[in-house]
C-alpha atoms as a PDB file:
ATOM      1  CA  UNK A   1     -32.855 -21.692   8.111  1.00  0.00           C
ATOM      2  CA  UNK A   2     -34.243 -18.232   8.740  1.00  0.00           C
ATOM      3  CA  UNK A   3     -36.406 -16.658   5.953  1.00  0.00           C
ATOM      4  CA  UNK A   4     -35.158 -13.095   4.755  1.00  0.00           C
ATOM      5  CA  UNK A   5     -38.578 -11.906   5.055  1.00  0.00           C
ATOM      6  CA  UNK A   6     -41.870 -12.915   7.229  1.00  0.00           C
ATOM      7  CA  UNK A   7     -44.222 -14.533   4.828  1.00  0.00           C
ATOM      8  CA  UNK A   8     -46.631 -13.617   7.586  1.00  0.00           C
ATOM      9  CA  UNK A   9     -46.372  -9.625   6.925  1.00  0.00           C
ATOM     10  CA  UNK A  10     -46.713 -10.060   3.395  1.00  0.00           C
ATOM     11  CA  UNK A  11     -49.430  -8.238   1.673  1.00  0.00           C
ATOM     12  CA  UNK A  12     -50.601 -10.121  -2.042  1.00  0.00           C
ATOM     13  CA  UNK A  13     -49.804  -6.803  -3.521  1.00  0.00           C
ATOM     14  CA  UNK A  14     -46.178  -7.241  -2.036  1.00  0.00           C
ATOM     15  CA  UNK A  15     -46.160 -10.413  -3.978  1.00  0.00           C
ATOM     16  CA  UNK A  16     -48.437  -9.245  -7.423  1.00  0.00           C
ATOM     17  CA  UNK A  17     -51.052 -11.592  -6.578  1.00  0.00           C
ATOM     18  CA  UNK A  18     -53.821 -11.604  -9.128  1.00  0.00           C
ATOM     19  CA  UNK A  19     -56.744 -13.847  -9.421  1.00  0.00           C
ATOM     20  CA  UNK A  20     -59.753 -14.446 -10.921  1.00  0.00           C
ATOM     21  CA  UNK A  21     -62.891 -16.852 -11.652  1.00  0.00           C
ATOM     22  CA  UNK A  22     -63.892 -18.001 -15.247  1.00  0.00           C
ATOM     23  CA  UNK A  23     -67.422 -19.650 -15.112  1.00  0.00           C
ATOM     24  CA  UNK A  24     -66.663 -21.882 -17.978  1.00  0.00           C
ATOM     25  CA  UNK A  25     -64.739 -25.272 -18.564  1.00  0.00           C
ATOM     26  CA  UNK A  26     -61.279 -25.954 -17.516  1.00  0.00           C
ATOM     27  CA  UNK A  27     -60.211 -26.130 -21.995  1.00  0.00           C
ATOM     28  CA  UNK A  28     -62.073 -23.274 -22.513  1.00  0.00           C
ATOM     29  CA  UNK A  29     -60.723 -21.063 -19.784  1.00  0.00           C
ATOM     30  CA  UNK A  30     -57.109 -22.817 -20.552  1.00  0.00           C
ATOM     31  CA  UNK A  31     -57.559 -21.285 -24.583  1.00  0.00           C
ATOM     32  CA  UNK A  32     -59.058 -17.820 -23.161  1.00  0.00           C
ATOM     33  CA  UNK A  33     -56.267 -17.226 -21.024  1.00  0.00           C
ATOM     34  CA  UNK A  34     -53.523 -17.924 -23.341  1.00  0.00           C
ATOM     35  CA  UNK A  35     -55.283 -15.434 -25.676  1.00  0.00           C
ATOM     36  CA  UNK A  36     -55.889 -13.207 -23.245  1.00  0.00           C
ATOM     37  CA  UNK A  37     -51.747 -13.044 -22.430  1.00  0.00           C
ATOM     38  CA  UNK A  38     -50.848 -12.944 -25.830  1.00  0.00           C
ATOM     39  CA  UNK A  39     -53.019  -9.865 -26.656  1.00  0.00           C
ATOM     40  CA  UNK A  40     -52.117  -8.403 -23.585  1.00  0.00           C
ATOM     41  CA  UNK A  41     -48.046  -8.601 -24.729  1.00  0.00           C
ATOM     42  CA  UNK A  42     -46.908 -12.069 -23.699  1.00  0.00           C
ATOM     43  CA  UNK A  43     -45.803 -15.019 -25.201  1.00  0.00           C
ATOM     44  CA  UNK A  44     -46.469 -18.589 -23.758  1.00  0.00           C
ATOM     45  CA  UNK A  45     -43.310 -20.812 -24.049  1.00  0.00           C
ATOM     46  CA  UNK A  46     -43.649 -23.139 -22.273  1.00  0.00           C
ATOM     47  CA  UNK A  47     -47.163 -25.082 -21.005  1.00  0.00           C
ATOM     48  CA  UNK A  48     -48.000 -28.015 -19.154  1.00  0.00           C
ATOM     49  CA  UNK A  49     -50.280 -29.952 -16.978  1.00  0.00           C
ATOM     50  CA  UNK A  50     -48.863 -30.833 -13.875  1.00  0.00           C
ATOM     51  CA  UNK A  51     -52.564 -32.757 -12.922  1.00  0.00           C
ATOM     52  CA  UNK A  52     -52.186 -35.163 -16.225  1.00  0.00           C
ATOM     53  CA  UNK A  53     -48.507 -35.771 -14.824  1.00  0.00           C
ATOM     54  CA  UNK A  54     -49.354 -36.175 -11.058  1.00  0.00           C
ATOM     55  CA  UNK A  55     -52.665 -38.199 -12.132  1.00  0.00           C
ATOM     56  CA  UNK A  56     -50.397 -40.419 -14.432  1.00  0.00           C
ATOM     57  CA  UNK A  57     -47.615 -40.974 -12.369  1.00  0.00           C
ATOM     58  CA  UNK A  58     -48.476 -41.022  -9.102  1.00  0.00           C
ATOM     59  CA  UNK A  59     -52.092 -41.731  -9.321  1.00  0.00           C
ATOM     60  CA  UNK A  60     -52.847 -38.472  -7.802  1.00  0.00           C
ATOM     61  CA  UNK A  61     -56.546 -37.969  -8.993  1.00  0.00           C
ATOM     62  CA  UNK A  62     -55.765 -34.446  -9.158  1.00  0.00           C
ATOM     63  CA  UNK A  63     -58.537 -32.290 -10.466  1.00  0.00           C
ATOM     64  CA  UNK A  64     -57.854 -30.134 -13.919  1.00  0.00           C
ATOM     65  CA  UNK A  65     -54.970 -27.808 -13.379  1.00  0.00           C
ATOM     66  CA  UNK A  66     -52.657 -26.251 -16.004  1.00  0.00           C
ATOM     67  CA  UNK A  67     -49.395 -23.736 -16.065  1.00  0.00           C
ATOM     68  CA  UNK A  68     -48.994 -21.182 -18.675  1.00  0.00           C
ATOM     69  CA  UNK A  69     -45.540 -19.928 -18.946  1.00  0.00           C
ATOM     70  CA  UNK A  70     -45.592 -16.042 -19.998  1.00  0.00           C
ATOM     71  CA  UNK A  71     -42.977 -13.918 -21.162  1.00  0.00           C
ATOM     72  CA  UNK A  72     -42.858 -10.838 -22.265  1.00  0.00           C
ATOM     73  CA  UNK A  73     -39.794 -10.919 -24.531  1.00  0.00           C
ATOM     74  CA  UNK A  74     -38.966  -6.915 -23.728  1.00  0.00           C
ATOM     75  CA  UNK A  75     -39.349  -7.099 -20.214  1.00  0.00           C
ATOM     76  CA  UNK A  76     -37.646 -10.307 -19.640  1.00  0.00           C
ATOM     77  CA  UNK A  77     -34.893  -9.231 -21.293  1.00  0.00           C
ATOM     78  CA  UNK A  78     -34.098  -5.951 -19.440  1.00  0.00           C
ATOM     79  CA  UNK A  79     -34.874  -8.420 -16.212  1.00  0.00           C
ATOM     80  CA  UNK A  80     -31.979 -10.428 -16.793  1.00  0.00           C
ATOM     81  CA  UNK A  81     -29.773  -7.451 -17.493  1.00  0.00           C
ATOM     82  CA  UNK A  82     -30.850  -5.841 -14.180  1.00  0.00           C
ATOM     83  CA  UNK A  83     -30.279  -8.838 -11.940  1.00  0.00           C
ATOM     84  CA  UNK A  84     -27.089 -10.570 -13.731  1.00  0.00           C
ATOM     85  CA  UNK A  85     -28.984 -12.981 -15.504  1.00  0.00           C
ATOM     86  CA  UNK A  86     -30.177 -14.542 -11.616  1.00  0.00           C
ATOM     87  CA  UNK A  87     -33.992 -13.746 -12.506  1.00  0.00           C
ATOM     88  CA  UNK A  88     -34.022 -16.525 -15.444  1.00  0.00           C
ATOM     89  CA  UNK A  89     -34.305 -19.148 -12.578  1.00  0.00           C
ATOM     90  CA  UNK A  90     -37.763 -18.052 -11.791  1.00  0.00           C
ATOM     91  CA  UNK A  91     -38.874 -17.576 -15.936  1.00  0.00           C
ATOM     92  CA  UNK A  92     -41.078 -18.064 -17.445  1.00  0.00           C
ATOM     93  CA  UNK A  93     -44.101 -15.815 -15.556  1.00  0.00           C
ATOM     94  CA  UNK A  94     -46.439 -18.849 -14.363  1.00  0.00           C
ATOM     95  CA  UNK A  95     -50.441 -18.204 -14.842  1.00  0.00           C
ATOM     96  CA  UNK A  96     -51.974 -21.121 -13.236  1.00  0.00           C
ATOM     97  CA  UNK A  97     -55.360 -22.363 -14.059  1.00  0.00           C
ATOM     98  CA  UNK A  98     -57.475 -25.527 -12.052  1.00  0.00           C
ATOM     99  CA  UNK A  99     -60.865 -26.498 -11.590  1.00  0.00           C
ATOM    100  CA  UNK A 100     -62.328 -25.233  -8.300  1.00  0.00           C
ATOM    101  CA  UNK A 101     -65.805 -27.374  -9.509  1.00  0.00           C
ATOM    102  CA  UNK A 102     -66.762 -28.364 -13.251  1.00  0.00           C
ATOM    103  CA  UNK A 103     -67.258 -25.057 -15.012  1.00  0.00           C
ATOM    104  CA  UNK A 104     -65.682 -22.824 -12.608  1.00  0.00           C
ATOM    105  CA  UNK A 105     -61.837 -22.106 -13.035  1.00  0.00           C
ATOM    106  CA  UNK A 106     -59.425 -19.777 -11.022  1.00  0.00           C
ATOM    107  CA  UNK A 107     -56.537 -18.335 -12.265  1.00  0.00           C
ATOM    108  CA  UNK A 108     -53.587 -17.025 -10.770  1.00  0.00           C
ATOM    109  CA  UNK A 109     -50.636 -15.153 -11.117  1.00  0.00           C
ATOM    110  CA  UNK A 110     -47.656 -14.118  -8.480  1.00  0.00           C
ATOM    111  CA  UNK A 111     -44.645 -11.747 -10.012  1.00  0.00           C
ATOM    112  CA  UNK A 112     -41.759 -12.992 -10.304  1.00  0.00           C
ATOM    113  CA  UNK A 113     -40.202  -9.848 -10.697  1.00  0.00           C
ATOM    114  CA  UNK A 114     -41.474  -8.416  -6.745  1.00  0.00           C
ATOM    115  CA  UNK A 115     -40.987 -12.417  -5.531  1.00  0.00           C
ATOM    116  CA  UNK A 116     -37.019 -11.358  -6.900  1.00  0.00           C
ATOM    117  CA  UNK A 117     -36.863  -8.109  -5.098  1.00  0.00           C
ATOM    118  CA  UNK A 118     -38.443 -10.071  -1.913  1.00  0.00           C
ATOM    119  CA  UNK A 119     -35.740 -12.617  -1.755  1.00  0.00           C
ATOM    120  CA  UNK A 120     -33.101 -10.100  -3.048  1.00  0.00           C
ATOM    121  CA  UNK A 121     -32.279 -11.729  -6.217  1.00  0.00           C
ATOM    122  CA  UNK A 122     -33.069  -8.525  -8.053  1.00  0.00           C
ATOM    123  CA  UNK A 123     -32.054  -5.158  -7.074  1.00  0.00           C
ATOM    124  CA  UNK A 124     -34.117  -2.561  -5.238  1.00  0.00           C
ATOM    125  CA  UNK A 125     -33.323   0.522  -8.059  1.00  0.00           C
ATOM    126  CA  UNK A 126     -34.872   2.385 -10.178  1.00  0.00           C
ATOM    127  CA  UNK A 127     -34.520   0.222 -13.321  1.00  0.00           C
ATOM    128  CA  UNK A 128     -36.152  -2.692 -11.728  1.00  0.00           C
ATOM    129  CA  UNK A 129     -38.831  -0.613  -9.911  1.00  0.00           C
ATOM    130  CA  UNK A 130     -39.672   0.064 -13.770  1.00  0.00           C
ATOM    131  CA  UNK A 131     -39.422  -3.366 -14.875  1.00  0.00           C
ATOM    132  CA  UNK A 132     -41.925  -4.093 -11.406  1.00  0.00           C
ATOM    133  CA  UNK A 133     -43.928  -1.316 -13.054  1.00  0.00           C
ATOM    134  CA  UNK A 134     -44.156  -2.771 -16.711  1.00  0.00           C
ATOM    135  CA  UNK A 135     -45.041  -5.962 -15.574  1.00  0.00           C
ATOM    136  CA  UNK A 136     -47.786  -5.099 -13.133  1.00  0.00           C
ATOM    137  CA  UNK A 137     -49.523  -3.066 -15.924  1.00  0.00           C
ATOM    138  CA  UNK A 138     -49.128  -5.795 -18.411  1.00  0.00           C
ATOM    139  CA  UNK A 139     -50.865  -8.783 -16.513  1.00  0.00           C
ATOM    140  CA  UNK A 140     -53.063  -6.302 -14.852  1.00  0.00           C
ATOM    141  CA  UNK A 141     -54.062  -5.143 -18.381  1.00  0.00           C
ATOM    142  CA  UNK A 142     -54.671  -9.301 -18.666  1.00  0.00           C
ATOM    143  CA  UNK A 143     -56.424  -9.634 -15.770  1.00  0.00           C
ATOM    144  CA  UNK A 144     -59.141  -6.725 -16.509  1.00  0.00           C
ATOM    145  CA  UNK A 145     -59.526  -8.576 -19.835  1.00  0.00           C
ATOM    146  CA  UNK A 146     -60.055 -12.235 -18.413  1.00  0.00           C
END
């Protein structure tokens, strides 16, 4: 299989990488986060510990690590319109927390809606240029207020 892009060449920005570090524990940055998101415009449908799984099933001894699923209800709407509904397989917008060392968390974030244009689910136009846009300056307005 031959990739449609290099994953080599790719700058974060192509991507909407965002990151940062909360000095505080893994609950408390988990809680901060989702209020963070929901002031900044999203919702959070859908959460879940993939470490309690992992740890539980497969005895994985997986440090703290948690997914917020955000969705702004606007934006995700005029997503699925612009790419025939395809973009809903990559929903909800993932912002991952885990424990790099007790009381030190990262978070992280990767667009969905640039990963879509990437892989050419979505299309390279004006309308979802704008939806790119609206995104960006939604987490970004999250990010500055993590």
């Amino acid at each position: 299989m031959t990739l449609p892009i290099d994953p080599r060449k790719l700058d974060p920005e192509d991507f909407g990488e965002a990151q940062a570090t909360l000095d505080m524990d893994h609950e408390a940055a988990i809680e901060h986060v989702r209020d963070v998101f929901t002031d900044a415009g999203f919702g959070i449908p859908v959460e879940f510990s993939p470490s309690e799984m992992l740890n539980e099933k497969v005895d994985a001894d997986r440090d703290p690590y948690y997914v917020l699923g955000a969705c702004n209800p606007e934006v995700a709407d005029r997503a699925l319109d612009a790419t025939d509904n395809k973009l809903g397989a990559l929903m909800p917008c993932n912002v991952v927390v885990w424990a790099e060392e007790p009381g030190r968390q990262r978070v992280y974030h990767v667009s969905i809606m640039r990963i879509a244009r990437l892989v050419g689910m979505a299309p390279d136009d004006d309308e979802m240029a704008d939806i790119v846009a609206t995104t960006g300056e939604l987490v970004d307005d999250a990010f500055e207020n993590l």
